[in-house]
Structure formats: C-alpha cells, structure tokens
C-alpha atoms as a PDB file:
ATOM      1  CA  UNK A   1     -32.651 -54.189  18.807  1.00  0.00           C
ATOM      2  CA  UNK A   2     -35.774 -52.731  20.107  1.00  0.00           C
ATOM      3  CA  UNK A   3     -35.839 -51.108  24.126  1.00  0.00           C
ATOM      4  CA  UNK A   4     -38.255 -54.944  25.073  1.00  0.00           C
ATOM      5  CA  UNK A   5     -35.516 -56.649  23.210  1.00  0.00           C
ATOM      6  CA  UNK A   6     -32.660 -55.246  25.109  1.00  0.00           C
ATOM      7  CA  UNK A   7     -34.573 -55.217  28.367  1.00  0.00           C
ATOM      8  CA  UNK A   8     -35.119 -59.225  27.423  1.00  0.00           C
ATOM      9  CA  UNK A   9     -31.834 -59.868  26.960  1.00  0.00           C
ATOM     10  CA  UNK A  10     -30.219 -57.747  30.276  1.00  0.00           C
ATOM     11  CA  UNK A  11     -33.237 -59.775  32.349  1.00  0.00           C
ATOM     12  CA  UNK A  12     -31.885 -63.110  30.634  1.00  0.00           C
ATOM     13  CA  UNK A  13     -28.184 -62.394  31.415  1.00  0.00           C
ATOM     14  CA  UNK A  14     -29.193 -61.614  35.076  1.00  0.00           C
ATOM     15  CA  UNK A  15     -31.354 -64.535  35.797  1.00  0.00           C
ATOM     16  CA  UNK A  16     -28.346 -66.730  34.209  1.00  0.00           C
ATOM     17  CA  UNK A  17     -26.044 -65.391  36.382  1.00  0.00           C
ATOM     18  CA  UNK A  18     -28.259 -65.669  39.469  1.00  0.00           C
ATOM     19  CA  UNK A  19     -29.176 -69.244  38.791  1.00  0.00           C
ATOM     20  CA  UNK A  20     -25.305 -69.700  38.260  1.00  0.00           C
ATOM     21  CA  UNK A  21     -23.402 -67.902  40.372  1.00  0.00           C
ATOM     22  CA  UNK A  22     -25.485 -66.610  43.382  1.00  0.00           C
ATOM     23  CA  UNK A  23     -27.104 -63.571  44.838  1.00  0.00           C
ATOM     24  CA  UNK A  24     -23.860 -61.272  44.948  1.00  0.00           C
ATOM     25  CA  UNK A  25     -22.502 -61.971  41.943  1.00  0.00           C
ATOM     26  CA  UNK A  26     -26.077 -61.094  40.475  1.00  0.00           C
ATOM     27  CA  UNK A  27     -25.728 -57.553  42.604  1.00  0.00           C
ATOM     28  CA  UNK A  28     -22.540 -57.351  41.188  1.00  0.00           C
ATOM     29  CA  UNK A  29     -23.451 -57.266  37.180  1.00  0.00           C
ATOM     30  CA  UNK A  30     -26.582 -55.403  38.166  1.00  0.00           C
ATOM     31  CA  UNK A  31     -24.685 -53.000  39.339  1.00  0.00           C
ATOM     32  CA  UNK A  32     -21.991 -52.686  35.964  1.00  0.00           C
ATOM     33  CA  UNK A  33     -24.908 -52.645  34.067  1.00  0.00           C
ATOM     34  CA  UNK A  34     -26.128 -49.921  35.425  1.00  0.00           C
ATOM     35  CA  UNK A  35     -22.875 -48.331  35.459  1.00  0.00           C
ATOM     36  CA  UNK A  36     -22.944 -48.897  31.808  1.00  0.00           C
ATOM     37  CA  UNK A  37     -25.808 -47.197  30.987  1.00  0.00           C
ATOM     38  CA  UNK A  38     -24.965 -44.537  32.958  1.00  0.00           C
ATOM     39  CA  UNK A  39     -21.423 -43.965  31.125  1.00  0.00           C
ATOM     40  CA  UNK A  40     -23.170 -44.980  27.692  1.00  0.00           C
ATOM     41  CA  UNK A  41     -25.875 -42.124  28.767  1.00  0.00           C
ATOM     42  CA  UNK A  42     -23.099 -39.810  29.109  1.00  0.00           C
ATOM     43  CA  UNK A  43     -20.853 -40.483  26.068  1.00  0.00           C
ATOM     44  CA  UNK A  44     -23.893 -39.859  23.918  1.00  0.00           C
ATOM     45  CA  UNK A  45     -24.604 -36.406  25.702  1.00  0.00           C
ATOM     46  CA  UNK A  46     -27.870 -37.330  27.466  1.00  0.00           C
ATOM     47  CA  UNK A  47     -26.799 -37.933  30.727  1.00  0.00           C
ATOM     48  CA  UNK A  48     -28.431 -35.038  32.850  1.00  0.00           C
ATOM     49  CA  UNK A  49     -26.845 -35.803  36.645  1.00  0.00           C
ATOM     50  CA  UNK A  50     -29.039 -33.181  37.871  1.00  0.00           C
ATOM     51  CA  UNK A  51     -32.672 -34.870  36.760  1.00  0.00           C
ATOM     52  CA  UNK A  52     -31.091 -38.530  37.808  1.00  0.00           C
ATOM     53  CA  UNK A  53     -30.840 -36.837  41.546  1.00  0.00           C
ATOM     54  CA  UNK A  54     -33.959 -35.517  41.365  1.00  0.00           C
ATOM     55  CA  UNK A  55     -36.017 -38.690  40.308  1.00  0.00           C
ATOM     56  CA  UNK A  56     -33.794 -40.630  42.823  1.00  0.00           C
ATOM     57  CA  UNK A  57     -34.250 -38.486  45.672  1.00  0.00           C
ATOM     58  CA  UNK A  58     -38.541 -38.847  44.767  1.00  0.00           C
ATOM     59  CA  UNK A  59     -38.660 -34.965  43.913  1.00  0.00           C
ATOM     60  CA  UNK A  60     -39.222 -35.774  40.336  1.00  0.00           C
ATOM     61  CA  UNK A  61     -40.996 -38.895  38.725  1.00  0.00           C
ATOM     62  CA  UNK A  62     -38.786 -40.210  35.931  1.00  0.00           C
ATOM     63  CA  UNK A  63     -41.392 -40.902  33.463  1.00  0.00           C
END
C-alpha cells in the first residue's frame, strides 16, 4: 500500500467509527493508532524520542 493509501484507509476506519460509535470512542482508536505507529516506529529502529519532543514542543518543524 502506498503512504495516501494507508492514510485513506486510517481516515475511513475513523470516520466509521465516529459515525458509529461517537466522539470518545473515535478519541479512543485515534489514540491506539497513534500508539501503533509509535511502537511500529520503534520496532523498526526509527523511532527517535528525542526529535518527536522536539517537533511536539514547536522547537523543530517535523517536515
């Protein structure tokens, strides 16, 4: 699958579940997803916690 196919299909399963099941429950699988990533990220060995701080904290763009 290609990054707009995958981004197509995580925006599909999160409007399905927000239509379903509500606001919260869309939070919640938001949120695993991007727990996920984040451990998928890491099991591959390019999880860098030290840039993720940075581009969350606005000292750093992420692009």
């Amino acid at each position: 699958m290609t990054p707009t196919q995958t981004g197509m299909a995580i925006g599909a399963v999160l409007a399905i579940t927000w239509a379903a099941f509500g606001f919260w429950v869309f939070v919640g699988v938001a949120v695993a997803i991007a727990i996920g990533a984040l451990v998928g990220r890491w099991v591959e060995g390019r999880f860098d916690p030290s840039s993720l701080i940075a581009a969350v904290s606005g000292r750093r763009s992420s692009s």
